[in-house]
C-alpha atoms as a PDB file:
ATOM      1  CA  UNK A   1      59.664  28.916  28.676  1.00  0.00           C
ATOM      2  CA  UNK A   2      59.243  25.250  29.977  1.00  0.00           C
ATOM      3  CA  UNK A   3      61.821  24.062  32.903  1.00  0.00           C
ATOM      4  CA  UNK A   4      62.892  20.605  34.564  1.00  0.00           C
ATOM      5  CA  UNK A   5      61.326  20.175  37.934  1.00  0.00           C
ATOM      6  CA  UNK A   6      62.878  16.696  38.593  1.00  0.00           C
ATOM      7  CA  UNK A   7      62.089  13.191  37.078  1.00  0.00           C
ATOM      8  CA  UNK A   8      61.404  14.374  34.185  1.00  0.00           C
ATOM      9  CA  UNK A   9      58.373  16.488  34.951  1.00  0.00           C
ATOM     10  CA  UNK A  10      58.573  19.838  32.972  1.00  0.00           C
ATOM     11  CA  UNK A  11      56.774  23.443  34.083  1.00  0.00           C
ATOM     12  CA  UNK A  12      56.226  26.733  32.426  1.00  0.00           C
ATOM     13  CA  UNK A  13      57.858  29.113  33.891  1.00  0.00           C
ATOM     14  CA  UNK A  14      55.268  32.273  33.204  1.00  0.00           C
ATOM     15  CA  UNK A  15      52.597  30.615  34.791  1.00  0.00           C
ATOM     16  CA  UNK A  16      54.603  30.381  38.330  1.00  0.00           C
ATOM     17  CA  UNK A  17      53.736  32.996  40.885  1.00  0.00           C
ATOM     18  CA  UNK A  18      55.682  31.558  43.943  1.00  0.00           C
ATOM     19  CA  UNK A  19      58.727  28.665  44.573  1.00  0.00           C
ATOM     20  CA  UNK A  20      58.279  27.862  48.417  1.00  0.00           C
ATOM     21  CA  UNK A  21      59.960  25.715  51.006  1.00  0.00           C
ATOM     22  CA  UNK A  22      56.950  22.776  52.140  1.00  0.00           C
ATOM     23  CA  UNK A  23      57.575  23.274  55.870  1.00  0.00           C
ATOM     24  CA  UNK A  24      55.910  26.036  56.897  1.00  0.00           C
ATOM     25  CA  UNK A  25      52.663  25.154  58.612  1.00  0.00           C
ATOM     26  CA  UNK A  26      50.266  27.825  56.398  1.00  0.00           C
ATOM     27  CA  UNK A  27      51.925  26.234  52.991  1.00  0.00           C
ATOM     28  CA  UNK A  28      51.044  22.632  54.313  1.00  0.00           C
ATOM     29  CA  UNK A  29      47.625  24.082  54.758  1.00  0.00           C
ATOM     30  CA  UNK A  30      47.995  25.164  51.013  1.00  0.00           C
ATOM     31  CA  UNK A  31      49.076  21.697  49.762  1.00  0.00           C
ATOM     32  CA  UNK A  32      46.453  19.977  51.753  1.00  0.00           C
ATOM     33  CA  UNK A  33      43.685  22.296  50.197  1.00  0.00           C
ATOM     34  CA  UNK A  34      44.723  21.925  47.167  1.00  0.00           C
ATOM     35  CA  UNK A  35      45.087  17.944  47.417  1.00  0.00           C
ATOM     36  CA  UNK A  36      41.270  18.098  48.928  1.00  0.00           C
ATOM     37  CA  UNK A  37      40.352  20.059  45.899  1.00  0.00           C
ATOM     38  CA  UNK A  38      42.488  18.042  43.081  1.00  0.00           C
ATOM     39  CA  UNK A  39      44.373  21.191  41.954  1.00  0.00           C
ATOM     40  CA  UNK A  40      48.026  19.577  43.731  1.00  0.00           C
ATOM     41  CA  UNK A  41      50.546  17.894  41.013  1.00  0.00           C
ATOM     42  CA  UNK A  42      52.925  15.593  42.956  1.00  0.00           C
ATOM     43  CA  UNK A  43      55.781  15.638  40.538  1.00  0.00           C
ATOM     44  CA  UNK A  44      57.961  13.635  43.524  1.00  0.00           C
ATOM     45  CA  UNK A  45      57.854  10.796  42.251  1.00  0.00           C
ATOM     46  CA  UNK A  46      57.603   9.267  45.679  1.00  0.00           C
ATOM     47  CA  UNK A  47      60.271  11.306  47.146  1.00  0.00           C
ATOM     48  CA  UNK A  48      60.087  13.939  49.770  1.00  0.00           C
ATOM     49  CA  UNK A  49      58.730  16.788  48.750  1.00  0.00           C
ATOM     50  CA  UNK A  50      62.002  19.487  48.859  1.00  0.00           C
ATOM     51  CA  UNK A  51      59.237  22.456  47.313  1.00  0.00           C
ATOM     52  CA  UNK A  52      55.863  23.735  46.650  1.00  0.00           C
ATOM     53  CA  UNK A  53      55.319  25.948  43.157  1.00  0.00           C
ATOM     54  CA  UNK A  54      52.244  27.959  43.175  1.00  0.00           C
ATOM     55  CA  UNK A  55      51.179  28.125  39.700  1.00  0.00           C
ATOM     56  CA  UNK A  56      48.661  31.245  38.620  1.00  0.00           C
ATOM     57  CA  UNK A  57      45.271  29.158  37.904  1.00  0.00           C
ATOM     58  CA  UNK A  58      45.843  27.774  41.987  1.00  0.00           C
ATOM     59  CA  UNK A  59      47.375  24.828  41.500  1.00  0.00           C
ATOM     60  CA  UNK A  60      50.517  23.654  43.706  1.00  0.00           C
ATOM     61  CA  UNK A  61      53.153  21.884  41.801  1.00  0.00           C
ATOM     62  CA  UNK A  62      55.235  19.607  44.087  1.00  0.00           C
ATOM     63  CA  UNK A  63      58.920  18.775  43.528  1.00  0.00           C
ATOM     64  CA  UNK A  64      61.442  17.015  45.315  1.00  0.00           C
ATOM     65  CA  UNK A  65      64.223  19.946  44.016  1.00  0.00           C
ATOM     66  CA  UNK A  66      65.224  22.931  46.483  1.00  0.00           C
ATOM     67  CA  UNK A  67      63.770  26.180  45.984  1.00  0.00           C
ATOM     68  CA  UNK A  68      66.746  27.503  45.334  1.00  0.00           C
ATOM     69  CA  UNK A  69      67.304  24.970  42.201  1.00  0.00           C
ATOM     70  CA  UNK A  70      64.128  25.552  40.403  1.00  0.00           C
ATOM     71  CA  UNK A  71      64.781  29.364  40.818  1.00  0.00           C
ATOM     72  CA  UNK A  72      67.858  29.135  39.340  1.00  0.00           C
ATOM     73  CA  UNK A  73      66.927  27.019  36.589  1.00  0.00           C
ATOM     74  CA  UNK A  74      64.168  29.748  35.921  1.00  0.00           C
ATOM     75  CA  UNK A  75      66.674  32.474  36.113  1.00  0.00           C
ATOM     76  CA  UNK A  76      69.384  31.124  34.145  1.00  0.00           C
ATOM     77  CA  UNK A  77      66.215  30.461  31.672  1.00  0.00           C
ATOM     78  CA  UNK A  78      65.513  34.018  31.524  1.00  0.00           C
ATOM     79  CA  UNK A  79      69.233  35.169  30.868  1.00  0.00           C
ATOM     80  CA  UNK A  80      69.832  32.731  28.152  1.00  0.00           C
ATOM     81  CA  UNK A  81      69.476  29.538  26.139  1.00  0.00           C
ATOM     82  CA  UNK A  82      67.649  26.819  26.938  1.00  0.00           C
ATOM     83  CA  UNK A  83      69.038  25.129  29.825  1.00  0.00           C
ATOM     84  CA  UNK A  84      66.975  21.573  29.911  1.00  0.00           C
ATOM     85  CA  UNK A  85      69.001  18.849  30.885  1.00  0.00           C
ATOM     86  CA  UNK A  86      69.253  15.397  29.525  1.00  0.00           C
ATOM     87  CA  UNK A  87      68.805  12.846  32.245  1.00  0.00           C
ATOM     88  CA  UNK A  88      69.627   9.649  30.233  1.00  0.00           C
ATOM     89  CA  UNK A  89      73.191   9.364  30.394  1.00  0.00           C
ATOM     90  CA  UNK A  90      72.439   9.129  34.434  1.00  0.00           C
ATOM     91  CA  UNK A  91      73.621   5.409  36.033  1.00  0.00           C
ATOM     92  CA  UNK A  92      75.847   3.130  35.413  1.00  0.00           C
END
């Protein structure tokens, strides 16, 4: 199952191992690893980075959601429907 990370940027959801706040000093070490080796996706578009996914083939997936957003988007996922969102009707 595929879910909205922000902006637009999509996921699958079986191929996430972790969801993790960017703060901690050893997962900064992680993103800047994986930024040295090309295997980070900054899906921020530009804006803060809010957290990390750690995706089973060792990429990091970056996203300016909360933790707590993306794993409920996965979890309502799991329990149901389809849950994407349409972000055009945003503005105005």
């Amino acid at each position: 199952m595929l879910i909205h990370i922000g902006f637009g940027n999509i996921v699958n959801t079986s191929k996430i191992i972790a969801i993790v706040s960017p703060e901690s000093a050893p997962v900064k070490r992680l993103v800047q690893s994986a930024r040295e080796k090309g295997m980070a996706i900054d899906a921020t578009q530009g804006r803060k980075t809010k957290s990390v996914l750690v995706m089973e083939n060792s990429q990091v997936v970056l996203s300016a959601l909360l933790p707590e957003t993306i794993a409920g988007r996965v979890s309502a996922g799991q329990d149901g429907e389809d849950t994407a969102e349409d972000d055009t009707g945003a503005g105005g």
